[in-house]
Protein backbone atom coordinates (compact mmCIF):
# COMPACT_ATOMS: atom_id res chain seq x y z
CA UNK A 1 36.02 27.48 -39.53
CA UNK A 2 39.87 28.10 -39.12
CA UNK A 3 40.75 31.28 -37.77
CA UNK A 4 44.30 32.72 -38.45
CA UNK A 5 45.70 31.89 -35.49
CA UNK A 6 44.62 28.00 -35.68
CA UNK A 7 45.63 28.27 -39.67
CA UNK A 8 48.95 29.48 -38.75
CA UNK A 9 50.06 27.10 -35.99
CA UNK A 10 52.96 24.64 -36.96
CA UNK A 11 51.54 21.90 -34.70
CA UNK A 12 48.54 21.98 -36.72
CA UNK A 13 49.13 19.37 -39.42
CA UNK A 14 46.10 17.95 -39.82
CA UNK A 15 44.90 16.76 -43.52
CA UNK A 16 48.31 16.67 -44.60
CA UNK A 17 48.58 13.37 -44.79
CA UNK A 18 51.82 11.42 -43.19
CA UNK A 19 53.28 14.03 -41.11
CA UNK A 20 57.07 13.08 -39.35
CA UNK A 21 55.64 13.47 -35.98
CA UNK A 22 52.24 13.98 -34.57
CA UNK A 23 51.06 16.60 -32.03
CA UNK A 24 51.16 15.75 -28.17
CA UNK A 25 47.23 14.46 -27.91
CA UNK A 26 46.25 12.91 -31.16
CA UNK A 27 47.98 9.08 -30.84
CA UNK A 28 46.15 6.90 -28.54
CA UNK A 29 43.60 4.44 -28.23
CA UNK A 30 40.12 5.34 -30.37
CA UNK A 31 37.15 3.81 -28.13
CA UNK A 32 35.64 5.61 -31.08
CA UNK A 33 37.27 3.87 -33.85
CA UNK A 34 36.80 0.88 -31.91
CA UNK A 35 32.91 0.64 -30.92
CA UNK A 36 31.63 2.44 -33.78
CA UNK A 37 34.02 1.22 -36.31
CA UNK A 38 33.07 1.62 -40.44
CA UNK A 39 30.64 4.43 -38.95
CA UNK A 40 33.77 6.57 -37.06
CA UNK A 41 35.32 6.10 -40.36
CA UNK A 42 33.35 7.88 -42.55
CA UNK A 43 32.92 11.64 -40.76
CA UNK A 44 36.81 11.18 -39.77
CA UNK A 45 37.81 10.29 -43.57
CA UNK A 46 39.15 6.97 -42.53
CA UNK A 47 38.68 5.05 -45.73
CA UNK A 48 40.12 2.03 -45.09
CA UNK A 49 37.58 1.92 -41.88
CA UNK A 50 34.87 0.90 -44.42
CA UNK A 51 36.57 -2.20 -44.75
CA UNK A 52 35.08 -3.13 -41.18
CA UNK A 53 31.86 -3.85 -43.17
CA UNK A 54 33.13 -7.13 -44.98
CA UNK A 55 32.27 -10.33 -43.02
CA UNK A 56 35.23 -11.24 -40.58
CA UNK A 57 37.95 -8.58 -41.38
CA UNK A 58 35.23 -5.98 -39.41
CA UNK A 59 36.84 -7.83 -36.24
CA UNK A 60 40.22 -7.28 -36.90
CA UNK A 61 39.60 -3.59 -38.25
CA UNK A 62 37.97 -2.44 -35.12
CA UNK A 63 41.00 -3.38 -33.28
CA UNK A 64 42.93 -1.62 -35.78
CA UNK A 65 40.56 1.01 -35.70
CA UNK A 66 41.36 1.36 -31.90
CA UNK A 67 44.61 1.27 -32.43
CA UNK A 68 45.28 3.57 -34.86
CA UNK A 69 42.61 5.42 -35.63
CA UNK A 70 43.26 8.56 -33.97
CA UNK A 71 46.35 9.00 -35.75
CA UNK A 72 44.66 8.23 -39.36
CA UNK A 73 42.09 11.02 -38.77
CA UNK A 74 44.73 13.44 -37.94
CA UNK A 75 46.58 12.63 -40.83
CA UNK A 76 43.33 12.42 -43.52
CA UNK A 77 40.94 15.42 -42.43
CA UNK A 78 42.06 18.86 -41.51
CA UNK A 79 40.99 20.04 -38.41
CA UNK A 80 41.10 23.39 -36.69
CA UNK A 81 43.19 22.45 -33.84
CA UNK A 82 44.45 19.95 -32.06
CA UNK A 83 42.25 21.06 -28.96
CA UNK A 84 39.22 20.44 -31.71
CA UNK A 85 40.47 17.04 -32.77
CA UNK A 86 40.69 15.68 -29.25
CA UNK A 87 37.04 17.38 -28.36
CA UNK A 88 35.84 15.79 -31.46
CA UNK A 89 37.45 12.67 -30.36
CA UNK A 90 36.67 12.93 -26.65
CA UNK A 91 33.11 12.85 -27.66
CA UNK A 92 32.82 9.53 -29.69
CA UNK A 93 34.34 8.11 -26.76
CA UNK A 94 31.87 8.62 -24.28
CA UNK A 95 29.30 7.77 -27.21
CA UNK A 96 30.97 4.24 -27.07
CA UNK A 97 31.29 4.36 -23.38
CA UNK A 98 27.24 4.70 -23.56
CA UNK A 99 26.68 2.24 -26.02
CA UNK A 100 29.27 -0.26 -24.13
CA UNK A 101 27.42 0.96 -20.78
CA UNK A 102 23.79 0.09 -22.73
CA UNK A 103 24.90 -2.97 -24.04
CA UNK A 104 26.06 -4.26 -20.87
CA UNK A 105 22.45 -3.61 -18.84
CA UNK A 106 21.02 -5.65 -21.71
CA UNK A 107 23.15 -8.46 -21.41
CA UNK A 108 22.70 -8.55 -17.74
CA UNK A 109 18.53 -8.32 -18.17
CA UNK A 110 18.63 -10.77 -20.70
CA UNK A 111 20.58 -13.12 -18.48
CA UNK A 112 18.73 -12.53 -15.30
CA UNK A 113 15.20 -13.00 -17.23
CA UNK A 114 16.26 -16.12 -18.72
CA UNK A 115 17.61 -17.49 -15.78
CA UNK A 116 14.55 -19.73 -13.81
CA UNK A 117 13.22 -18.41 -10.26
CA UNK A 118 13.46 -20.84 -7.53
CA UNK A 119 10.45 -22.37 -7.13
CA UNK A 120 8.48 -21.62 -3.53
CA UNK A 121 10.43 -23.32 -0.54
CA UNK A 122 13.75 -23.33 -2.00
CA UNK A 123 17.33 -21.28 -2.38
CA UNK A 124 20.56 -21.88 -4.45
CA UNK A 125 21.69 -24.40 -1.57
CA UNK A 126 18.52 -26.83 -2.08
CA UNK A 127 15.05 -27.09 0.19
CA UNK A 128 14.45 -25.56 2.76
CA UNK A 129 14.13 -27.33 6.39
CA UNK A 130 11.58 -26.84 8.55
């Protein structure tokens, strides 16, 4: 809900499309836009986000995603304040920093299952002496 105060702000131009220049705290990097990619897009009216669905441009659209992403949701949704926007923002990044986090343990329990046990008597430098 915009309140007057938020509705009357001139740094406020969200949803307006291209602005000249953005507020201080909306361009950066979207860990958001990055991780999540096509599914950032849609609640931050992102459109050409979805194209991170088609086979081999999704790569190259999550980078762009990270990239400029921020500064595309800005531009295509309105928000109530720039202190909203970055909130909203703040939080898909630590939902990417969980999923990256997540995604990380896996890799490392997958690796360290797969990998054989020494067999009794032995270590990483050979056998044993006794």
């Amino acid at each position: 809900m915009l309140d007057d105060a938020n509705s009357k702000d001139p740094a406020n131009t969200s949803g307006s499309g291209r602005p000249d220049r953005l507020p201080e705290g909306v361009a950066g990097w979207s860990w958001g836009g990055f991780v999540f990619s096509w599914i950032w897009a849609i609640p931050n009216r992102t459109w050409w986000g979805l194209l991170g669905l088609v086979p081999v441009v999704g790569l190259v659209m999550r980078v762009l995603l990270g990239l400029k992403g921020r500064q595309s949701a800005w531009r295509s949704r309105r928000w109530d304040s720039v202190a909203h926007f970055r909130r909203v923002q703040r939080r898909w990044s630590m939902a990417a920093g969980v999923v990256v986090a997540l995604a990380v343990i896996a890799l490392v329990a997958v690796v360290a299952h797969d990998r054989p046990a020494p067999r009794s008597g032995e270590h990483a430098g050979g056998q044993l002496e006794l």
